[in-house]
PDB file of N, CA and C in Angstrom:
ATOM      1  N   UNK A   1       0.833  -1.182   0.000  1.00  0.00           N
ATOM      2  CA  UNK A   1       0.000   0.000   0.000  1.00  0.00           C
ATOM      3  C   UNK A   1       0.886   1.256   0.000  1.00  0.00           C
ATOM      4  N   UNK A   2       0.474   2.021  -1.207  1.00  0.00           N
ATOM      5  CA  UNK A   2       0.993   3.481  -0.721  1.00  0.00           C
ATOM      6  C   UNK A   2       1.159   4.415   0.539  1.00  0.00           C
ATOM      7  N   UNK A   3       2.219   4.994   0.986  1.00  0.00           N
ATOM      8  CA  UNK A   3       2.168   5.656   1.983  1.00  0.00           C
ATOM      9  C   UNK A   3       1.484   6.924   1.782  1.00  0.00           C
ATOM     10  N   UNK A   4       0.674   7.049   2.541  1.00  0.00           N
ATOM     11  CA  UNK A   4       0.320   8.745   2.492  1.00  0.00           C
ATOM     12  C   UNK A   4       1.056   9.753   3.037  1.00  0.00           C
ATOM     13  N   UNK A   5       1.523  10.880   2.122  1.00  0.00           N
ATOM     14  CA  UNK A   5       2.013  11.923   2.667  1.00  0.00           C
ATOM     15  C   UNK A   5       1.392  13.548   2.823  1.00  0.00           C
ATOM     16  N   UNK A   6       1.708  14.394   3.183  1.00  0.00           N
ATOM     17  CA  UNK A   6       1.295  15.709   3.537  1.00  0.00           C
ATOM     18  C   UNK A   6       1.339  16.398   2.026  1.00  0.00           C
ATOM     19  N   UNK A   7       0.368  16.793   1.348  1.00  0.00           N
ATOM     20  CA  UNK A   7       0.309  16.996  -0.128  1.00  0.00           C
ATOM     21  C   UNK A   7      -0.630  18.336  -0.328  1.00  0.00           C
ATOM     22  N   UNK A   8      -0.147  18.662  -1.539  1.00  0.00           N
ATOM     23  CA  UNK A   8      -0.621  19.964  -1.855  1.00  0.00           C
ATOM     24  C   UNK A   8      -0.956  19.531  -3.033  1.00  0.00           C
ATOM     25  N   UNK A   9      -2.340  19.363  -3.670  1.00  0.00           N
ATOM     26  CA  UNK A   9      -3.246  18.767  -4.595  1.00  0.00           C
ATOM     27  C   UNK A   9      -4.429  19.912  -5.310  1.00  0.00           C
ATOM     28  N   UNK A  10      -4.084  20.353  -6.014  1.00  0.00           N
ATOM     29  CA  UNK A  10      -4.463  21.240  -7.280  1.00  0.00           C
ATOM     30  C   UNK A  10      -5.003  20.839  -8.526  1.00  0.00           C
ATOM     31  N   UNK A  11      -6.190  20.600  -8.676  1.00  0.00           N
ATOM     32  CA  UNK A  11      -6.848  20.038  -9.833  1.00  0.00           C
ATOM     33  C   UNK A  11      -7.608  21.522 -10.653  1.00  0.00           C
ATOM     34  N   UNK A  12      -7.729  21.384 -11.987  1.00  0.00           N
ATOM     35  CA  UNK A  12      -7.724  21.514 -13.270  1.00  0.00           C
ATOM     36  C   UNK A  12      -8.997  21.512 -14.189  1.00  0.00           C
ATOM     37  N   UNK A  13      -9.575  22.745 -14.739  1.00  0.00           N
ATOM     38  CA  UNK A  13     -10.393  22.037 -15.607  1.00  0.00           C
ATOM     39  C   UNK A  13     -10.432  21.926 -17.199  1.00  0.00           C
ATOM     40  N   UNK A  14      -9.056  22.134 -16.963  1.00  0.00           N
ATOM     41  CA  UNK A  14      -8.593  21.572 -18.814  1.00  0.00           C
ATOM     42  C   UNK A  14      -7.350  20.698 -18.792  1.00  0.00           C
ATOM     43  N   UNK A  15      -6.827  20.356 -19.427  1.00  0.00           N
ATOM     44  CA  UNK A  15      -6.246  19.472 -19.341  1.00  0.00           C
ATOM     45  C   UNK A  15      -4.791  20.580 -19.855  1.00  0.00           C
ATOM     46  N   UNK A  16      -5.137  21.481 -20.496  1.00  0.00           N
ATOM     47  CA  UNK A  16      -3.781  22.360 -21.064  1.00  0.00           C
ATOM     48  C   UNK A  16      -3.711  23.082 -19.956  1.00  0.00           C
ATOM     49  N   UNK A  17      -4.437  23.297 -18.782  1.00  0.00           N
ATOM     50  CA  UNK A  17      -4.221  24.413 -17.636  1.00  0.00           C
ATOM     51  C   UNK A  17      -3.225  23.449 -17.028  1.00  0.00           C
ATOM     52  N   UNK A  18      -3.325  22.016 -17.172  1.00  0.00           N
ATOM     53  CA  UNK A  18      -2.506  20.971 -16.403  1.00  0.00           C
ATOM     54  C   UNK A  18      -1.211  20.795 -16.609  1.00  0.00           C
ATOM     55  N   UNK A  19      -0.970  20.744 -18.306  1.00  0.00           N
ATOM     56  CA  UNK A  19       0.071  21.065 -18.608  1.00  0.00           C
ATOM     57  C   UNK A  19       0.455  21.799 -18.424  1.00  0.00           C
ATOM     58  N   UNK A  20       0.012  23.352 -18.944  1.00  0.00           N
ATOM     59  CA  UNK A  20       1.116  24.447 -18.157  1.00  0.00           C
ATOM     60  C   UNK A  20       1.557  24.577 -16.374  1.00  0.00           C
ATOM     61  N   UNK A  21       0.540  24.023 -16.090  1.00  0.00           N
ATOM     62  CA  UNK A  21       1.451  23.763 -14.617  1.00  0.00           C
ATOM     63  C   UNK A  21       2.493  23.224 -14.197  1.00  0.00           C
ATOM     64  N   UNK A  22       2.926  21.847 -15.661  1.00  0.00           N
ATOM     65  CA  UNK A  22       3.671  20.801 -15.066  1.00  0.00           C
ATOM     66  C   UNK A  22       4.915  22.009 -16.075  1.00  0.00           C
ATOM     67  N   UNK A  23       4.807  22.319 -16.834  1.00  0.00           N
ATOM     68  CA  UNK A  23       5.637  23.576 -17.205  1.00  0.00           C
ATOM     69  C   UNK A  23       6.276  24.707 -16.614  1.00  0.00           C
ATOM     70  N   UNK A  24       5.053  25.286 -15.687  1.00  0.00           N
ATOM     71  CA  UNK A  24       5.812  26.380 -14.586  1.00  0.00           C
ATOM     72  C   UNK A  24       6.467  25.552 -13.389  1.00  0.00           C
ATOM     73  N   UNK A  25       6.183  24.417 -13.053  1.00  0.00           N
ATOM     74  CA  UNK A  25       6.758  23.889 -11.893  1.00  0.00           C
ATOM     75  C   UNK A  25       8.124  23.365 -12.670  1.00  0.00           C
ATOM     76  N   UNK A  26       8.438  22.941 -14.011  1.00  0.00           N
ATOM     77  CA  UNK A  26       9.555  22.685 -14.449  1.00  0.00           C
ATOM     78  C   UNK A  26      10.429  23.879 -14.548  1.00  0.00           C
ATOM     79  N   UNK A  27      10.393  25.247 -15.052  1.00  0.00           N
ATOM     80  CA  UNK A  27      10.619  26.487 -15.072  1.00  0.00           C
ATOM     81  C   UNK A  27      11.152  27.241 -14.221  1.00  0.00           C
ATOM     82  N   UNK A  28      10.564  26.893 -12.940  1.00  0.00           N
ATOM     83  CA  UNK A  28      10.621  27.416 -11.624  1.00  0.00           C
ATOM     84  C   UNK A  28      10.919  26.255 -10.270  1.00  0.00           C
ATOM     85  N   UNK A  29      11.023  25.460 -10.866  1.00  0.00           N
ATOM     86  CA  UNK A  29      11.706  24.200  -9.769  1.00  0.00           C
ATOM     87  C   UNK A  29      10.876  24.311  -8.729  1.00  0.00           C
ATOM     88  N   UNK A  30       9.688  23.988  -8.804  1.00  0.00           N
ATOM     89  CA  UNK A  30       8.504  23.746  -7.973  1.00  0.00           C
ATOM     90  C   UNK A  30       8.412  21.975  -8.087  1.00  0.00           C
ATOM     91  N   UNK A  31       8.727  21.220  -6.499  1.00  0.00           N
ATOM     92  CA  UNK A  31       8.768  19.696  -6.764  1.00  0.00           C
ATOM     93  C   UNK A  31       7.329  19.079  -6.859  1.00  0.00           C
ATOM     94  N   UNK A  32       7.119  18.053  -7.663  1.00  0.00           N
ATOM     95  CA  UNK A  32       5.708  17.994  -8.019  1.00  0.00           C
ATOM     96  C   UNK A  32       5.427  16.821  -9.383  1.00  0.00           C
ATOM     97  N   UNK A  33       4.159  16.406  -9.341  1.00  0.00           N
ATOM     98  CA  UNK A  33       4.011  15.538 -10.747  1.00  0.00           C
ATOM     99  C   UNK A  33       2.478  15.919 -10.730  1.00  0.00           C
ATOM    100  N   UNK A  34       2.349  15.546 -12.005  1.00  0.00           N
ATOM    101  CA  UNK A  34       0.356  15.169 -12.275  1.00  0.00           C
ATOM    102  C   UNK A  34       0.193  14.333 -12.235  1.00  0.00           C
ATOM    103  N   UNK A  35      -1.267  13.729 -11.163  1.00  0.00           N
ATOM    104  CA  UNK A  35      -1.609  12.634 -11.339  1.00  0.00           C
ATOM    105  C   UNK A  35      -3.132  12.492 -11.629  1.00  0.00           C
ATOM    106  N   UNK A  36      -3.574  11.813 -11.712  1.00  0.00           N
ATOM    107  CA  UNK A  36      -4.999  11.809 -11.529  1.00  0.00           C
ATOM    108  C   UNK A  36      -5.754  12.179 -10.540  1.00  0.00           C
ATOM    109  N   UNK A  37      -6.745  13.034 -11.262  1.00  0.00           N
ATOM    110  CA  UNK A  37      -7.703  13.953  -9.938  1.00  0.00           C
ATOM    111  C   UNK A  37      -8.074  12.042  -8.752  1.00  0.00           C
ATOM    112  N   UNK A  38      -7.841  13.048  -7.701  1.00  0.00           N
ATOM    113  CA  UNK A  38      -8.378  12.014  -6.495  1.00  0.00           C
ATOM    114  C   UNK A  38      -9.746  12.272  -6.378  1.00  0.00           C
ATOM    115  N   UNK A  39     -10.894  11.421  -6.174  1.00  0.00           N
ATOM    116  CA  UNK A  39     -11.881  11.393  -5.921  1.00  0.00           C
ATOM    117  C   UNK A  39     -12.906  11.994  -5.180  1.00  0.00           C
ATOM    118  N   UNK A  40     -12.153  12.476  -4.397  1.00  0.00           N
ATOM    119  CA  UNK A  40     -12.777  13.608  -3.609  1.00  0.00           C
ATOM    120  C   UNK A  40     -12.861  14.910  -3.808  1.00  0.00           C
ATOM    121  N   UNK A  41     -12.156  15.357  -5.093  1.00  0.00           N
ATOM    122  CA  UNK A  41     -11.941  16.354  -6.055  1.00  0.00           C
ATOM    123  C   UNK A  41     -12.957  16.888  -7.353  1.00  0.00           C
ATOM    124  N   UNK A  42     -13.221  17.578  -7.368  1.00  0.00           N
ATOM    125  CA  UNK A  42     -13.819  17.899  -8.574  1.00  0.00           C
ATOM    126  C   UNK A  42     -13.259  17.086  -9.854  1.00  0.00           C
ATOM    127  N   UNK A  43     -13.925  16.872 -10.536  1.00  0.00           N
ATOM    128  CA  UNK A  43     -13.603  16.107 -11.755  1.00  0.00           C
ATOM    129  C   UNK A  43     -12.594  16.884 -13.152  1.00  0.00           C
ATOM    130  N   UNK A  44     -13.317  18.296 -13.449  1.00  0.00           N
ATOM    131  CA  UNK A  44     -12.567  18.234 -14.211  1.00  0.00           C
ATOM    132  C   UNK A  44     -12.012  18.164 -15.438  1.00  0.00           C
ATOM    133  N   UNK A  45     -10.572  18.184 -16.004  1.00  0.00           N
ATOM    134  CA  UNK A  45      -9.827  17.638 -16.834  1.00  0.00           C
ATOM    135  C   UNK A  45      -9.204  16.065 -16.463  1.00  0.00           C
ATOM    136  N   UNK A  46      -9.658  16.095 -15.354  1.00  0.00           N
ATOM    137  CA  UNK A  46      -9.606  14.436 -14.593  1.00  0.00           C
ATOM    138  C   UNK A  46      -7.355  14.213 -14.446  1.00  0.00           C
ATOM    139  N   UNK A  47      -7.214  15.735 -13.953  1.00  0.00           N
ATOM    140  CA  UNK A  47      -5.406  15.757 -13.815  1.00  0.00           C
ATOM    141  C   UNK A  47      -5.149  16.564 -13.008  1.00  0.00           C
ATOM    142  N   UNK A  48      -4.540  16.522 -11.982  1.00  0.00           N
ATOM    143  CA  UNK A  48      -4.485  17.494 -10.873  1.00  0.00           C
ATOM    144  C   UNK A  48      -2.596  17.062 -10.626  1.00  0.00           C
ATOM    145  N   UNK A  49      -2.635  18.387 -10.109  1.00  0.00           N
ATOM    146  CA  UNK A  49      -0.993  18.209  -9.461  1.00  0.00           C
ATOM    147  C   UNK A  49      -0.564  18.130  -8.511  1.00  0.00           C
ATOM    148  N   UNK A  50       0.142  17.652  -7.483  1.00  0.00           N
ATOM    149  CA  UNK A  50       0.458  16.877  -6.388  1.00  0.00           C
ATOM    150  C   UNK A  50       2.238  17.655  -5.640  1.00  0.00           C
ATOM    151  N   UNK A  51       2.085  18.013  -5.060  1.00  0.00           N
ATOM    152  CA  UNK A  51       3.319  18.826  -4.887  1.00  0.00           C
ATOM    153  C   UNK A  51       3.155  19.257  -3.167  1.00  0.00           C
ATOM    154  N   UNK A  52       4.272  19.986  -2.623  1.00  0.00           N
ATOM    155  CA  UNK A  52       4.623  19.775  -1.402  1.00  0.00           C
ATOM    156  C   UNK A  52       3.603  21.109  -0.965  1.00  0.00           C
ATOM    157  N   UNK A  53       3.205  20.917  -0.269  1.00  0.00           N
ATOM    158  CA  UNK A  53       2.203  22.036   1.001  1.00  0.00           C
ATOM    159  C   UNK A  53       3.098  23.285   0.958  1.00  0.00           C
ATOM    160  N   UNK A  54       4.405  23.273   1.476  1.00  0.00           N
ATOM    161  CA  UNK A  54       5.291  24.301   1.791  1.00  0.00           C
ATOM    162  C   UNK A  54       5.185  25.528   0.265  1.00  0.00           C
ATOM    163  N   UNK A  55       4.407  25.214  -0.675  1.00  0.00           N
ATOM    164  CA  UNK A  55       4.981  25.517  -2.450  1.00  0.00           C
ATOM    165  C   UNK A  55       3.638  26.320  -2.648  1.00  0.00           C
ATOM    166  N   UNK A  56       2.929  25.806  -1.694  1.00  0.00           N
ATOM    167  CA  UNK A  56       1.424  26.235  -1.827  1.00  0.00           C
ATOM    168  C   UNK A  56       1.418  28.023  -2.474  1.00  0.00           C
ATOM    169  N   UNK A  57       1.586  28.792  -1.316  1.00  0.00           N
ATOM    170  CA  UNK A  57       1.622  30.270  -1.800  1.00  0.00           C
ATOM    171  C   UNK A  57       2.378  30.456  -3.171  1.00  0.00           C
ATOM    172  N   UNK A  58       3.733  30.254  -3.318  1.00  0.00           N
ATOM    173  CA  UNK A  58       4.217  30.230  -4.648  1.00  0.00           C
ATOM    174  C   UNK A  58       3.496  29.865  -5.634  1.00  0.00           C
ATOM    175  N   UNK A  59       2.860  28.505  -5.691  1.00  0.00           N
ATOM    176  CA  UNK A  59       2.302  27.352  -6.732  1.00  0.00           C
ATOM    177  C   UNK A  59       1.129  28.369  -7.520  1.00  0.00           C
ATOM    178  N   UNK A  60       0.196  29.334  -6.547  1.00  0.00           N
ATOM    179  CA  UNK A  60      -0.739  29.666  -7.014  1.00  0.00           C
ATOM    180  C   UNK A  60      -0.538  31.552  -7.118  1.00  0.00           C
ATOM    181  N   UNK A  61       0.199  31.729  -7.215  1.00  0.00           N
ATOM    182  CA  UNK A  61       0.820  32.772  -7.381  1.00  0.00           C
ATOM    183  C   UNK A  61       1.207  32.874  -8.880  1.00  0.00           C
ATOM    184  N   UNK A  62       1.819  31.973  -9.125  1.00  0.00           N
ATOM    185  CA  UNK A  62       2.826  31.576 -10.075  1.00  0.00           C
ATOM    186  C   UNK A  62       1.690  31.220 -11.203  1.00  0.00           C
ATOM    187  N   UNK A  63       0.298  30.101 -10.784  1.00  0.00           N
ATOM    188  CA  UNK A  63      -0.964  30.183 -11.674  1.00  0.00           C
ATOM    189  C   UNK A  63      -1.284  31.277 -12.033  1.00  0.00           C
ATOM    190  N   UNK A  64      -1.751  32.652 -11.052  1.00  0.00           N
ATOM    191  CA  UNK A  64      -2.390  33.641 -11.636  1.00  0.00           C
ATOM    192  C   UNK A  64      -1.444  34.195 -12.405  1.00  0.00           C
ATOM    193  N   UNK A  65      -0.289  34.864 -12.191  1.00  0.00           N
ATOM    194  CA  UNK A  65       0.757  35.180 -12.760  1.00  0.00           C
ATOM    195  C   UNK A  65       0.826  34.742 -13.917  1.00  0.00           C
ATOM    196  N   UNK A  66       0.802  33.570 -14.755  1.00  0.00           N
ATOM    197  CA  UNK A  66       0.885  33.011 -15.624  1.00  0.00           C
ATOM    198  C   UNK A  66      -0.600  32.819 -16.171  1.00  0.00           C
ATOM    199  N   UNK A  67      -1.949  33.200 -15.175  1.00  0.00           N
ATOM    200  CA  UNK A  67      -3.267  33.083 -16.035  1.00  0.00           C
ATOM    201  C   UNK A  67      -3.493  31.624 -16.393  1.00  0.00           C
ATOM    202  N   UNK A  68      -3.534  30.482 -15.564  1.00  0.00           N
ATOM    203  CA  UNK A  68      -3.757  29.263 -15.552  1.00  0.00           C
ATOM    204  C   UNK A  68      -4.826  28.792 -14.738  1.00  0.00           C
ATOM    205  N   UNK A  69      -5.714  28.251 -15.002  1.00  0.00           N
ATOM    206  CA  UNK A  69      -7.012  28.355 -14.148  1.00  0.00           C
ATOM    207  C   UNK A  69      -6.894  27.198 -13.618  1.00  0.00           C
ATOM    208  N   UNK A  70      -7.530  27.251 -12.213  1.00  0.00           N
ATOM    209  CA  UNK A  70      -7.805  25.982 -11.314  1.00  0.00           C
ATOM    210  C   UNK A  70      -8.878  25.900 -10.518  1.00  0.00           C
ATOM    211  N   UNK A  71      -9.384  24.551 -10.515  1.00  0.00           N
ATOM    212  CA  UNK A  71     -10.492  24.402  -9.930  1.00  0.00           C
ATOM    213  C   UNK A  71     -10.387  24.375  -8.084  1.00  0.00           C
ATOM    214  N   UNK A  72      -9.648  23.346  -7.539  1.00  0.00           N
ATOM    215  CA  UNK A  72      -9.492  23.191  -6.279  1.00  0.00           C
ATOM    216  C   UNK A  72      -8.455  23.329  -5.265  1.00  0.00           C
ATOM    217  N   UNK A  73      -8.095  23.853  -4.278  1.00  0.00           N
ATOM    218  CA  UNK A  73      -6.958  23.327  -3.586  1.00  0.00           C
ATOM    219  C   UNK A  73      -6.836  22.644  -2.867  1.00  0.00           C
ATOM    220  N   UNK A  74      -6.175  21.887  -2.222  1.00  0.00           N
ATOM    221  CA  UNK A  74      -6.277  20.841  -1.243  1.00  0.00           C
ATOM    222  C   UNK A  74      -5.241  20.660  -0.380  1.00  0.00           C
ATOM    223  N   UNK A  75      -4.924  20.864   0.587  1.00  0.00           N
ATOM    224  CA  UNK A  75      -3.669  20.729   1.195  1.00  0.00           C
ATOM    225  C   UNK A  75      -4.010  19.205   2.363  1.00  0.00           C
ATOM    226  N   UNK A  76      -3.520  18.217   2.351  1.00  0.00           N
ATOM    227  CA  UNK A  76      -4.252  16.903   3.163  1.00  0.00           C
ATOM    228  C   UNK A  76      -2.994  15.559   2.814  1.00  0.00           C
ATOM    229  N   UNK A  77      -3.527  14.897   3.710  1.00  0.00           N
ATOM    230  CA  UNK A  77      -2.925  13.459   3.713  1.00  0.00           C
ATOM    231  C   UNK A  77      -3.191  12.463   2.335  1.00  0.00           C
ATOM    232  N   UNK A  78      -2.455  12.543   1.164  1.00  0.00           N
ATOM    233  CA  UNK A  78      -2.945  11.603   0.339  1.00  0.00           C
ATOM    234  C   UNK A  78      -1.533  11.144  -0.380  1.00  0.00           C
TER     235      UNK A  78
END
């Protein structure tokens, strides 16, 4: 079983808002991957990004800044 860790979970409702995220976090060395929206999440582009809590203020900073739309935030155990 996967371990759960302390996560900062950002889902998407296009799938290109997803990509450019995995773009500014490459850009800007924000640690992080896309995975599939978790279930308890809005649905979506059905791709959300997964990255450390601490990145949070930056992460969505860095969205508006760049004009990348997002549906949810989530900061939690997953």
């Amino acid at each position: 079983m996967r371990q759960k860790t302390h996560s900062l979970i950002i889902s998407f409702p296009t799938t290109a808002d997803a990509m450019a995220m995995e773009q500014i976090a490459k850009l800007y060395q924000i640690d992080g991957k896309l995975i599939p929206v978790p279930h308890f999440m809005s649905t979506g582009c059905g791709m959300a990004w997964k990255g450390l809590p601490d990145d949070q203020e930056k992460t969505i900073q860095l969205l508006k800044d760049k004009r990348v739309e997002w549906e949810e935030v989530e900061c939690l155990e997953y």
